[in-house]
PDB file of N, CA and C in Angstrom:
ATOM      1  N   UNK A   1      39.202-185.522 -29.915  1.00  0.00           N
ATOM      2  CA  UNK A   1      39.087-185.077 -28.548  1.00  0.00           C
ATOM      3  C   UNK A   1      38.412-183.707 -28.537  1.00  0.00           C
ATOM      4  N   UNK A   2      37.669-183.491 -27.394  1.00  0.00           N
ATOM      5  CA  UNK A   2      36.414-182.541 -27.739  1.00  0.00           C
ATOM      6  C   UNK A   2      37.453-181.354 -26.585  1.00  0.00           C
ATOM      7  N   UNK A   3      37.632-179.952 -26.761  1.00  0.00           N
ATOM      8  CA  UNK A   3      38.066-178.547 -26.074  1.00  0.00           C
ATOM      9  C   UNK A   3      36.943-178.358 -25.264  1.00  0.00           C
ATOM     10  N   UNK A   4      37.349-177.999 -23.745  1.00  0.00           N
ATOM     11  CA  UNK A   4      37.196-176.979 -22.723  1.00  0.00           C
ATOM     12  C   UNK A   4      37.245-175.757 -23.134  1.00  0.00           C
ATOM     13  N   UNK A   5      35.515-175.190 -23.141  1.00  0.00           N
ATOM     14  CA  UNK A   5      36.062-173.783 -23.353  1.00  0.00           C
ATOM     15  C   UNK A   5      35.110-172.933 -22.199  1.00  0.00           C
ATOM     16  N   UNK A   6      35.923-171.763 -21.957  1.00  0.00           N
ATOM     17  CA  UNK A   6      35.365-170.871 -20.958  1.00  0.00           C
ATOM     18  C   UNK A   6      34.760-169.880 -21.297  1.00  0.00           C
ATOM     19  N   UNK A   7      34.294-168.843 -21.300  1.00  0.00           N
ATOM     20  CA  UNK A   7      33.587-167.764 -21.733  1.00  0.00           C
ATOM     21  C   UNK A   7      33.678-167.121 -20.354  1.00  0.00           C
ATOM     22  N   UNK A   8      34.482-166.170 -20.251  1.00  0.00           N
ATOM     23  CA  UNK A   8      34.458-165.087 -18.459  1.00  0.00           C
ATOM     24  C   UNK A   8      34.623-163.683 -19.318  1.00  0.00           C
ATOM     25  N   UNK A   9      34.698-162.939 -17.869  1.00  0.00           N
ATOM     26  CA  UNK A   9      34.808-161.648 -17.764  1.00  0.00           C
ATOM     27  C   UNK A   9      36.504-161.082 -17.790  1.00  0.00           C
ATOM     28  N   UNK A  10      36.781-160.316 -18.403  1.00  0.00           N
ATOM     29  CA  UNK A  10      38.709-159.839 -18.627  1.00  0.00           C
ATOM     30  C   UNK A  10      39.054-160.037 -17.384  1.00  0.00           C
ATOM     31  N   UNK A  11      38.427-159.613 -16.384  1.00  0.00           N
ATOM     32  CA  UNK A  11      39.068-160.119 -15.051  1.00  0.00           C
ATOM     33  C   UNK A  11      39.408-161.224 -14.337  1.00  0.00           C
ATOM     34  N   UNK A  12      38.373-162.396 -14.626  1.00  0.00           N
ATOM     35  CA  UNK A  12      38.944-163.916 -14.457  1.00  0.00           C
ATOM     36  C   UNK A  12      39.292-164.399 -15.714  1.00  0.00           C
ATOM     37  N   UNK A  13      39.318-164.251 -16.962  1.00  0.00           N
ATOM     38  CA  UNK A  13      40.287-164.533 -17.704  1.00  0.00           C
ATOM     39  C   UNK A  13      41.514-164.912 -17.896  1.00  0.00           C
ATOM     40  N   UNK A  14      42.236-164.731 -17.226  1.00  0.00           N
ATOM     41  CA  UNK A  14      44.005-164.604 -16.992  1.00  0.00           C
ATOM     42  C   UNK A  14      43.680-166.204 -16.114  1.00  0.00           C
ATOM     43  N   UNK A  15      43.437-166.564 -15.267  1.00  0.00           N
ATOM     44  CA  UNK A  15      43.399-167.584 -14.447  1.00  0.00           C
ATOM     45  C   UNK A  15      43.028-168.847 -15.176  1.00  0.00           C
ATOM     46  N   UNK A  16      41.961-168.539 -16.293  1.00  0.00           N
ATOM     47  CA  UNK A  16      42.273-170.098 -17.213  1.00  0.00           C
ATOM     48  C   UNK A  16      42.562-170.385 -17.923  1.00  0.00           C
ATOM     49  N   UNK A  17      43.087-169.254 -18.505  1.00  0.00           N
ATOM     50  CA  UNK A  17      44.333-169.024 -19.435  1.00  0.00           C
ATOM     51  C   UNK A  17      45.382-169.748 -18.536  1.00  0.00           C
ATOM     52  N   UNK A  18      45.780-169.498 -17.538  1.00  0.00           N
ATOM     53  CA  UNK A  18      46.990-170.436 -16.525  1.00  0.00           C
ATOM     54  C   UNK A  18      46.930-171.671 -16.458  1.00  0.00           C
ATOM     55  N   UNK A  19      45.557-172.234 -16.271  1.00  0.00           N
ATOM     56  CA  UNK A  19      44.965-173.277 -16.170  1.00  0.00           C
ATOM     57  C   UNK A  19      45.377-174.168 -17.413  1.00  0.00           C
ATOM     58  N   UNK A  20      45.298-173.273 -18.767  1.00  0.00           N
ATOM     59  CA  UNK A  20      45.257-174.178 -20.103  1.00  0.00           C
ATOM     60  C   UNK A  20      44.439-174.214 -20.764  1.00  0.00           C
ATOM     61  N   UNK A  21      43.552-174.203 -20.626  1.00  0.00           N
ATOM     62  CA  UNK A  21      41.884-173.724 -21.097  1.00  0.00           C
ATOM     63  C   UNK A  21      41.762-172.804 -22.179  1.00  0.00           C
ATOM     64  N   UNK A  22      40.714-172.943 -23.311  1.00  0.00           N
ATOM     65  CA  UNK A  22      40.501-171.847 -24.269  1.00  0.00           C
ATOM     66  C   UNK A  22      39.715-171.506 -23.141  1.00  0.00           C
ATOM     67  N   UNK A  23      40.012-169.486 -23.743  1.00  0.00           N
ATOM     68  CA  UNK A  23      39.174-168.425 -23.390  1.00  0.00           C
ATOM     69  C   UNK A  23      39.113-167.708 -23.912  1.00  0.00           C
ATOM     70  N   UNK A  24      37.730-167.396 -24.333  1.00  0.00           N
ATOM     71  CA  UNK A  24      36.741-166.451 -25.038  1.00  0.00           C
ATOM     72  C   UNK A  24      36.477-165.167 -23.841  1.00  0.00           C
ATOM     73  N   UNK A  25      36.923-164.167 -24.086  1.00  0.00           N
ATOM     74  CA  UNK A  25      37.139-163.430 -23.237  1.00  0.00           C
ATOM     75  C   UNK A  25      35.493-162.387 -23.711  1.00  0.00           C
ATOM     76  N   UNK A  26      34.629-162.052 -22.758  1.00  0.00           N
ATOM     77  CA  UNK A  26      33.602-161.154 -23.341  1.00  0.00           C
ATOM     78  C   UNK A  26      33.322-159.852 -22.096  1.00  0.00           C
ATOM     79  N   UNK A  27      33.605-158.814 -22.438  1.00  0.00           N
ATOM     80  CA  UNK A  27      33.567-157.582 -21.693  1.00  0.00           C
ATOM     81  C   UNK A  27      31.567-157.434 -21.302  1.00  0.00           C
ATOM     82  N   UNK A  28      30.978-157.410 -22.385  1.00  0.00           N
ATOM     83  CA  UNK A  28      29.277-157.026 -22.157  1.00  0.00           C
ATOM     84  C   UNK A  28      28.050-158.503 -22.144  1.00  0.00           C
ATOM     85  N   UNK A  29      27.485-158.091 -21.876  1.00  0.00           N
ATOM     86  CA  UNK A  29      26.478-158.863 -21.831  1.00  0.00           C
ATOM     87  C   UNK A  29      25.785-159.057 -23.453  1.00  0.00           C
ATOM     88  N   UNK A  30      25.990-158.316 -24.202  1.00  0.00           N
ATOM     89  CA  UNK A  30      25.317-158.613 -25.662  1.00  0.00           C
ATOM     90  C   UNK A  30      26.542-159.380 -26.117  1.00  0.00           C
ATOM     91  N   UNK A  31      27.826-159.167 -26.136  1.00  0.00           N
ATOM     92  CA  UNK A  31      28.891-160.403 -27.170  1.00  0.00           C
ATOM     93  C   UNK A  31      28.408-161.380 -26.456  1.00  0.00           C
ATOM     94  N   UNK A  32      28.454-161.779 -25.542  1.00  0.00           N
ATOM     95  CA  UNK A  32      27.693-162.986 -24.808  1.00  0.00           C
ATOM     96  C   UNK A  32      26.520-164.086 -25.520  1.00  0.00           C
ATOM     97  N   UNK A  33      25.988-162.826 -25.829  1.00  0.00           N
ATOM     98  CA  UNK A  33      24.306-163.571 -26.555  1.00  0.00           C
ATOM     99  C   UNK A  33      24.439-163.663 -27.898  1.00  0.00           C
ATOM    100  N   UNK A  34      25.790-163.381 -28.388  1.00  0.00           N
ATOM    101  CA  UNK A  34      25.899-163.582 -29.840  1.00  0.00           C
ATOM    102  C   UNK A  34      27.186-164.598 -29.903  1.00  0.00           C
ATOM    103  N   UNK A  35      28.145-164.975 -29.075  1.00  0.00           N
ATOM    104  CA  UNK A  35      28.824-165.817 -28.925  1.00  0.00           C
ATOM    105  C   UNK A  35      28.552-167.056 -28.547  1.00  0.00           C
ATOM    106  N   UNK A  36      27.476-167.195 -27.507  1.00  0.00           N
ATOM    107  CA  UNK A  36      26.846-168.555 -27.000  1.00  0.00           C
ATOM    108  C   UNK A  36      26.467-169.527 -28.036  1.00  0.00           C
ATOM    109  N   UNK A  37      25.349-168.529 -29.171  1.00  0.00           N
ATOM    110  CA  UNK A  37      25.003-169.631 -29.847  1.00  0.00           C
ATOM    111  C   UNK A  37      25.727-170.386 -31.035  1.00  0.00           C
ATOM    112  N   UNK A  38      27.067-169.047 -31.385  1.00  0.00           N
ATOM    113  CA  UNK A  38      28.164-169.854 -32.245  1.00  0.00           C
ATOM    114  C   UNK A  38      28.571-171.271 -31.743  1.00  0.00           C
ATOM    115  N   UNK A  39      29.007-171.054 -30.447  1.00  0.00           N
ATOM    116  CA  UNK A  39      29.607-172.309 -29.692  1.00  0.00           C
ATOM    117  C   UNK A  39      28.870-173.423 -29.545  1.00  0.00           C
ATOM    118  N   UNK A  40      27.436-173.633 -29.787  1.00  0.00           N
ATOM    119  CA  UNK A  40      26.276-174.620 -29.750  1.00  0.00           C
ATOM    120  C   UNK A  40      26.952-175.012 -30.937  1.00  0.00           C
ATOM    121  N   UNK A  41      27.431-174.528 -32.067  1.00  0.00           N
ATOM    122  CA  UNK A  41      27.534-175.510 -33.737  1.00  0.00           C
ATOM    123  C   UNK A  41      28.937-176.095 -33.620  1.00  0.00           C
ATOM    124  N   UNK A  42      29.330-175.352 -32.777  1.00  0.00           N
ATOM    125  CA  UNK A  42      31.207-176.370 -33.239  1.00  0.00           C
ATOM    126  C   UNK A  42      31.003-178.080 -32.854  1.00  0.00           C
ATOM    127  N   UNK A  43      31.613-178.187 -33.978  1.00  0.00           N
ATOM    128  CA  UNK A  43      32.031-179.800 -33.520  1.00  0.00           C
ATOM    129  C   UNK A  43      32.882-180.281 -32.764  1.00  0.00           C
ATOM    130  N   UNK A  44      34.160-179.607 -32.322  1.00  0.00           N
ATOM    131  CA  UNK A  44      35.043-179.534 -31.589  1.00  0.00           C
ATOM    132  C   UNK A  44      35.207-179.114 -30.000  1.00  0.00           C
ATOM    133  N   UNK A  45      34.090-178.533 -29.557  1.00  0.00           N
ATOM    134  CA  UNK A  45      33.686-178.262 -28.380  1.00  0.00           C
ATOM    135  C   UNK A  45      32.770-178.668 -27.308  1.00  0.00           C
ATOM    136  N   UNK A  46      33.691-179.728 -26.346  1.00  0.00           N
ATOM    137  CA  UNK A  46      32.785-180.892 -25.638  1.00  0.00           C
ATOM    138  C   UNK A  46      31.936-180.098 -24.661  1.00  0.00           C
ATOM    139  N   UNK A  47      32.693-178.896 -23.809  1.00  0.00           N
ATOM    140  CA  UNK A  47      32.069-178.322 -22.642  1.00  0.00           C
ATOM    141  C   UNK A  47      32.347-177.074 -22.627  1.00  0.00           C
ATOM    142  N   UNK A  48      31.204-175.937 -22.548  1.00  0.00           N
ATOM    143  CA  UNK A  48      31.505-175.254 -22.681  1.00  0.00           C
ATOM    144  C   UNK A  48      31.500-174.033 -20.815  1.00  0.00           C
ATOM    145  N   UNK A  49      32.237-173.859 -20.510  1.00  0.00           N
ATOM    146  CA  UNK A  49      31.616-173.091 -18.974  1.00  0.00           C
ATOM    147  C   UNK A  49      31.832-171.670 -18.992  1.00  0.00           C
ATOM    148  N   UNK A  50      30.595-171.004 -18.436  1.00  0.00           N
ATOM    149  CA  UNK A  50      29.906-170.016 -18.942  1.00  0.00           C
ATOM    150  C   UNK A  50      29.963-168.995 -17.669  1.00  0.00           C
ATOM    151  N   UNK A  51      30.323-167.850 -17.298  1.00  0.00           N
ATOM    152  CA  UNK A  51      30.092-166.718 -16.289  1.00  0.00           C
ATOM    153  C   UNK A  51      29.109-166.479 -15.979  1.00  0.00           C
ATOM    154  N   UNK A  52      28.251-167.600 -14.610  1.00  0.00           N
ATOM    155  CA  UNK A  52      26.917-167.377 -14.587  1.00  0.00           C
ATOM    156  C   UNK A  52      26.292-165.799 -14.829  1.00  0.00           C
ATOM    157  N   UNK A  53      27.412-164.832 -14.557  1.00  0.00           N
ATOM    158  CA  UNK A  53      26.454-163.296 -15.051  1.00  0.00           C
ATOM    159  C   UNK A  53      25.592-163.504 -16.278  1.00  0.00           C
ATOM    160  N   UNK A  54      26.499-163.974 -17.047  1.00  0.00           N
ATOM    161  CA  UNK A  54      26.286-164.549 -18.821  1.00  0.00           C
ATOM    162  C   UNK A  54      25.022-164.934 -18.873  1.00  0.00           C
ATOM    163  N   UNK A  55      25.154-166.135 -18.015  1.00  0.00           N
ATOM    164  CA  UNK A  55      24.188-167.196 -18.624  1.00  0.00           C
ATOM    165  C   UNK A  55      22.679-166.949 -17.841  1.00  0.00           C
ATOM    166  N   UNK A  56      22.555-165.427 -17.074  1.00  0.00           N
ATOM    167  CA  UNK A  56      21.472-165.210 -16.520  1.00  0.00           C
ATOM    168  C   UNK A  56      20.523-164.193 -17.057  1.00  0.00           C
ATOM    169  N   UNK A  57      21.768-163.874 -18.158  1.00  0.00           N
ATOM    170  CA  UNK A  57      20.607-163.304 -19.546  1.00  0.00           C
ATOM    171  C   UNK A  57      20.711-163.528 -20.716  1.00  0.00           C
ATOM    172  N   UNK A  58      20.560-165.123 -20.178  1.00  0.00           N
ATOM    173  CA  UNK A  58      20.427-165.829 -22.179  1.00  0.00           C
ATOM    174  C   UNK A  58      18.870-165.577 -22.223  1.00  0.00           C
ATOM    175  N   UNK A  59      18.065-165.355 -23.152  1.00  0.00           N
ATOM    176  CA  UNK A  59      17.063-165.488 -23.629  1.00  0.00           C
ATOM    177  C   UNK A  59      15.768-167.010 -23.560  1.00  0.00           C
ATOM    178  N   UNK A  60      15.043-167.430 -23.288  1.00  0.00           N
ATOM    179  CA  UNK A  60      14.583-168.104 -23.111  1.00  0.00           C
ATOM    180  C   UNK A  60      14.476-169.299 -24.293  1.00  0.00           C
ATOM    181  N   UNK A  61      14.714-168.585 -25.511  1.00  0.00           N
ATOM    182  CA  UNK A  61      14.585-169.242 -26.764  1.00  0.00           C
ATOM    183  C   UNK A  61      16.389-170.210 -26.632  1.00  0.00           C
ATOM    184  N   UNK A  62      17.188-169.629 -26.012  1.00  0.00           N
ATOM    185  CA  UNK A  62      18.300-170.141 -26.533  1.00  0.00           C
ATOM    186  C   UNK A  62      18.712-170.978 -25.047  1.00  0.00           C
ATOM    187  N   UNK A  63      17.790-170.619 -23.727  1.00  0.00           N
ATOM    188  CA  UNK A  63      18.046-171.212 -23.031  1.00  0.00           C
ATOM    189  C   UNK A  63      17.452-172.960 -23.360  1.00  0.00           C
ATOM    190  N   UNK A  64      16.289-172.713 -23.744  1.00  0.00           N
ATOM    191  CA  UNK A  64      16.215-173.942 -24.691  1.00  0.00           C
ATOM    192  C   UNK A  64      16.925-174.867 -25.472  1.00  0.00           C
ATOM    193  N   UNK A  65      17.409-174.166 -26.064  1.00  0.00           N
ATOM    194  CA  UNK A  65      18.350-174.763 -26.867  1.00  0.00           C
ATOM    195  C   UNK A  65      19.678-175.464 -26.482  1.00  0.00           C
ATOM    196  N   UNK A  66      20.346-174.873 -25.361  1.00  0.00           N
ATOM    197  CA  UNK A  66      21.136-175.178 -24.402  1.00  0.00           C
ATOM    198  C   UNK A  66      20.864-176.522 -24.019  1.00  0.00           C
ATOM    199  N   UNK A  67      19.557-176.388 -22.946  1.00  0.00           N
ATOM    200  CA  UNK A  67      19.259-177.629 -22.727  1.00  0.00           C
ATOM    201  C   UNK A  67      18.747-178.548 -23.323  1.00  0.00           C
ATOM    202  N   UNK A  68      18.373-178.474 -24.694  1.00  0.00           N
ATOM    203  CA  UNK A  68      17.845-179.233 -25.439  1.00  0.00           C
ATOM    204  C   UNK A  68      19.604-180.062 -25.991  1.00  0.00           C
ATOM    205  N   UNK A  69      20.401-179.692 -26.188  1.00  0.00           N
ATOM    206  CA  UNK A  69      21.862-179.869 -26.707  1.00  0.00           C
ATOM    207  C   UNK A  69      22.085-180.997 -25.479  1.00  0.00           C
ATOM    208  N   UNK A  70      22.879-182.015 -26.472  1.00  0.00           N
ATOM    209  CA  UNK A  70      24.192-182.780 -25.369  1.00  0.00           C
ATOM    210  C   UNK A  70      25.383-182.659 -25.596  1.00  0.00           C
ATOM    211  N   UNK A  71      25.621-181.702 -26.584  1.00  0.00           N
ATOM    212  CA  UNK A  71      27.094-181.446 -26.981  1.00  0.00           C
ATOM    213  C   UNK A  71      27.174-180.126 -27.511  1.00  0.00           C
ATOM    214  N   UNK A  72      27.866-179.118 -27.069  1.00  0.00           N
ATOM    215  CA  UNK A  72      28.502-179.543 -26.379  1.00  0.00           C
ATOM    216  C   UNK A  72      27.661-178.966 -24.391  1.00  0.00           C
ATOM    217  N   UNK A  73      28.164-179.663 -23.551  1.00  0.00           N
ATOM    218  CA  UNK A  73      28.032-179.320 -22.241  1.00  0.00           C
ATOM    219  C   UNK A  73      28.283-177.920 -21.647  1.00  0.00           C
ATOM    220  N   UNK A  74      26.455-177.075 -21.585  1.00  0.00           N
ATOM    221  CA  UNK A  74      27.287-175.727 -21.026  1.00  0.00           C
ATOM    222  C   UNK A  74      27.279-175.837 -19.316  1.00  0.00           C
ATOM    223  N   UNK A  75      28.000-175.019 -18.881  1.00  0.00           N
ATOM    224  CA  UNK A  75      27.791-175.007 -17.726  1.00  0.00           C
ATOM    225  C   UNK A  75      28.162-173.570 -16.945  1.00  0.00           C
ATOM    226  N   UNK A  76      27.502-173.001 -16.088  1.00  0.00           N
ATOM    227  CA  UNK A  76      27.739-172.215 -15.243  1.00  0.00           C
ATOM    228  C   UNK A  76      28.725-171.710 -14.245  1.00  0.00           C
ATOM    229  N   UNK A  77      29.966-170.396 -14.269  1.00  0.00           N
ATOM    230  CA  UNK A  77      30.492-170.898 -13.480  1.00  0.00           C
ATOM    231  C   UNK A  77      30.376-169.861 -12.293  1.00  0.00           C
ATOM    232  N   UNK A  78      30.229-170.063 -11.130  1.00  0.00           N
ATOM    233  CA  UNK A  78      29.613-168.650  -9.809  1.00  0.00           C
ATOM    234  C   UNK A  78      31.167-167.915  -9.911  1.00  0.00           C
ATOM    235  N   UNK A  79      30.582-166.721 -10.145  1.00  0.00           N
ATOM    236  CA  UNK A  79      31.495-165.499 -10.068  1.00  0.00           C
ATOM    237  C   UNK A  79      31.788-164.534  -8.646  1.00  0.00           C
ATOM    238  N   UNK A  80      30.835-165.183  -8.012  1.00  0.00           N
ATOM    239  CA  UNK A  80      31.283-164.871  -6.417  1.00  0.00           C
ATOM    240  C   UNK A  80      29.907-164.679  -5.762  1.00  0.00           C
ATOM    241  N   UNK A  81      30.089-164.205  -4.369  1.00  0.00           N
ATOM    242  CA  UNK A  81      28.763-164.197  -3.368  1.00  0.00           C
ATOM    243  C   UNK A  81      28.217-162.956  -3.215  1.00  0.00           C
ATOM    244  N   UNK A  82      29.023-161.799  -4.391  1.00  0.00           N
ATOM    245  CA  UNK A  82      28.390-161.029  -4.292  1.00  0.00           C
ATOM    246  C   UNK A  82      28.027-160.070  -3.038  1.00  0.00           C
ATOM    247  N   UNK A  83      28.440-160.147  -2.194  1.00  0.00           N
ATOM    248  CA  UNK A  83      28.327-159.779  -0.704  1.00  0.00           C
ATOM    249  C   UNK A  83      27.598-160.197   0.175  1.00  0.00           C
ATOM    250  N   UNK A  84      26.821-161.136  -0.469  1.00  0.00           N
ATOM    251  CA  UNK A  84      25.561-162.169   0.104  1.00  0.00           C
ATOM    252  C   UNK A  84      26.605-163.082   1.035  1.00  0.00           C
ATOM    253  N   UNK A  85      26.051-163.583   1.937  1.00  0.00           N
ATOM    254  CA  UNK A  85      26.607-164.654   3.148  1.00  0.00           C
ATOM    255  C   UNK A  85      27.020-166.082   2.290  1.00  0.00           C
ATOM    256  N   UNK A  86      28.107-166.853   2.503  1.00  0.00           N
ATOM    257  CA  UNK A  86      28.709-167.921   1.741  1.00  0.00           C
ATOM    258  C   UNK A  86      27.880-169.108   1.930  1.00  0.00           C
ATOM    259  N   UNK A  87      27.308-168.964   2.822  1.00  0.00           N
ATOM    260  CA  UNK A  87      26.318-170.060   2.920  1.00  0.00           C
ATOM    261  C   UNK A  87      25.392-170.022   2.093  1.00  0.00           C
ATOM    262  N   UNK A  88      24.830-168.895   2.295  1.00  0.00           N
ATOM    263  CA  UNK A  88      23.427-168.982   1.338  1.00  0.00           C
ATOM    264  C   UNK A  88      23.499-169.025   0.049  1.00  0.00           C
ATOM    265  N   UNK A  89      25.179-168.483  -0.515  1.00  0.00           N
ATOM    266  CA  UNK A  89      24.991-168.623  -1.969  1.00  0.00           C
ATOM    267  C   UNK A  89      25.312-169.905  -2.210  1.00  0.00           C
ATOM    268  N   UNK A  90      25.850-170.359  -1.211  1.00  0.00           N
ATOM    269  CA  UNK A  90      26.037-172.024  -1.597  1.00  0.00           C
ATOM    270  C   UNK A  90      24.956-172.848  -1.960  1.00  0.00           C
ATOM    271  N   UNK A  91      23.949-172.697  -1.005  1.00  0.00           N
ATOM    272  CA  UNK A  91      22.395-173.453  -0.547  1.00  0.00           C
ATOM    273  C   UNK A  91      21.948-172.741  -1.796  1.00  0.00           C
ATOM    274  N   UNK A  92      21.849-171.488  -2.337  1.00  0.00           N
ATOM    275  CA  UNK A  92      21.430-170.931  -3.759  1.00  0.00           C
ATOM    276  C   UNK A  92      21.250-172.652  -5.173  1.00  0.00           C
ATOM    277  N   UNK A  93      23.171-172.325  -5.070  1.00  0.00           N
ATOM    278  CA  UNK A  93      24.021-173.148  -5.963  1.00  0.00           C
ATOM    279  C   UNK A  93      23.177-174.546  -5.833  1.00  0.00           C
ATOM    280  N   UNK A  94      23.470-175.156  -4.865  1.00  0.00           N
ATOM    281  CA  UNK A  94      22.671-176.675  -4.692  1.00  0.00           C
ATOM    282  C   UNK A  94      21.396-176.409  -5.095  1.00  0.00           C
ATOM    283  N   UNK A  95      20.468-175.585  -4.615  1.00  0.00           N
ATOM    284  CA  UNK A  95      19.351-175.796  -4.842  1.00  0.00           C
ATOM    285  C   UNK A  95      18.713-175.789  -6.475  1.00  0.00           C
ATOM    286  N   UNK A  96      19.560-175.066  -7.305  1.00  0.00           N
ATOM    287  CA  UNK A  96      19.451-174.793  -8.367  1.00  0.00           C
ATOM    288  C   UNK A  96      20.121-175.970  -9.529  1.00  0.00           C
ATOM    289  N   UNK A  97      21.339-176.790  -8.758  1.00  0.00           N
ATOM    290  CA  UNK A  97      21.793-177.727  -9.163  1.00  0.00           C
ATOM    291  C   UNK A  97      20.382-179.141  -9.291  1.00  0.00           C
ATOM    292  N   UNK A  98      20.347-179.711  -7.827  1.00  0.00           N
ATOM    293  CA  UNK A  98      19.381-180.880  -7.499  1.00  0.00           C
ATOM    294  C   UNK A  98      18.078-180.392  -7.281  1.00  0.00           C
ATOM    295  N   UNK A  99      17.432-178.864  -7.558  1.00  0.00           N
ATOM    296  CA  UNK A  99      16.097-178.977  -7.498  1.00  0.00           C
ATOM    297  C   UNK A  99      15.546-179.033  -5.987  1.00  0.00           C
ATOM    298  N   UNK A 100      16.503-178.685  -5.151  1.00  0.00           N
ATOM    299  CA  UNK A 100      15.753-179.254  -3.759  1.00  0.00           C
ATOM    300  C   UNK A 100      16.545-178.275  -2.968  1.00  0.00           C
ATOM    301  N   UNK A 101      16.324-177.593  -2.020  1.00  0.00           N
ATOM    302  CA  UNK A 101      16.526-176.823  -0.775  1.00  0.00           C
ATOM    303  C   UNK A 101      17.640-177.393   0.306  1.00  0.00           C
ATOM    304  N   UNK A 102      19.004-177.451   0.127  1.00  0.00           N
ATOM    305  CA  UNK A 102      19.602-177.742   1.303  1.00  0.00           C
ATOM    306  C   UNK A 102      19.960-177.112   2.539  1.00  0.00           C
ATOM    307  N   UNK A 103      20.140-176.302   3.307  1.00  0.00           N
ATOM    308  CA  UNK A 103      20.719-175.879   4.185  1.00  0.00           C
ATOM    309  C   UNK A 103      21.765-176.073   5.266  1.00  0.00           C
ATOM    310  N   UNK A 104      22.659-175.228   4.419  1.00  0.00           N
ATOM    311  CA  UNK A 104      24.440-175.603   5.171  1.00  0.00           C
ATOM    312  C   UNK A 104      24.337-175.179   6.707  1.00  0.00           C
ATOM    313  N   UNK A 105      24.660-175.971   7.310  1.00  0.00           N
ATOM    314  CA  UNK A 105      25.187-175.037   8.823  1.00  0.00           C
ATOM    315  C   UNK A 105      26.336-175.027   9.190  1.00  0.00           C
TER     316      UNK A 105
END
């Protein structure tokens, strides 16, 4: 059976830790870029979900690699709206998901 693992910030940390979830707890943006690509070799790790802050400065070489991978599954997780309107970061989210422009009303 393949582990859920998270990778956040000390501050949402505690919450999937509650949840049950491994968590890789990373304070900076560089343990980040040196932790990601450990987690590409485990054999034991089906999905991995990632603090979109994280995953918006992986490198292009390893963003590759990411998507080139089917195992394990990274994924992004939104850390908030940032003060931006909830809609739009939503319509952000989709659009970036399906490739296509929705607009919530």
């Amino acid at each position: 059976m393949y582990k859920f693992v998270v990778v956040t910030d000390p501050d949402t940390a505690p919450g999937f830790r509650l949840a049950g979830v491994d968590v890789l707890e990373i304070a900076t943006l560089e343990e980040a870029r040196t932790v990601l690509p450990t987690l590409l070799l485990k054999d034991d790790t089906g999905i991995v979900a990632v603090n979109e802050d994280f995953m918006a400065m992986v490198d292009e070489r390893l963003m590759d690699r990411i998507e080139k991978t089917y195992r394990p599954i990274i994924i992004p997780i939104p850390v908030g709206t940032r003060g931006a309107d909830r809609s739009r970061y939503i319509e952000q989210l989709l659009r970036k998901a399906i490739g296509y422009n929705i607009v919530v009303g």
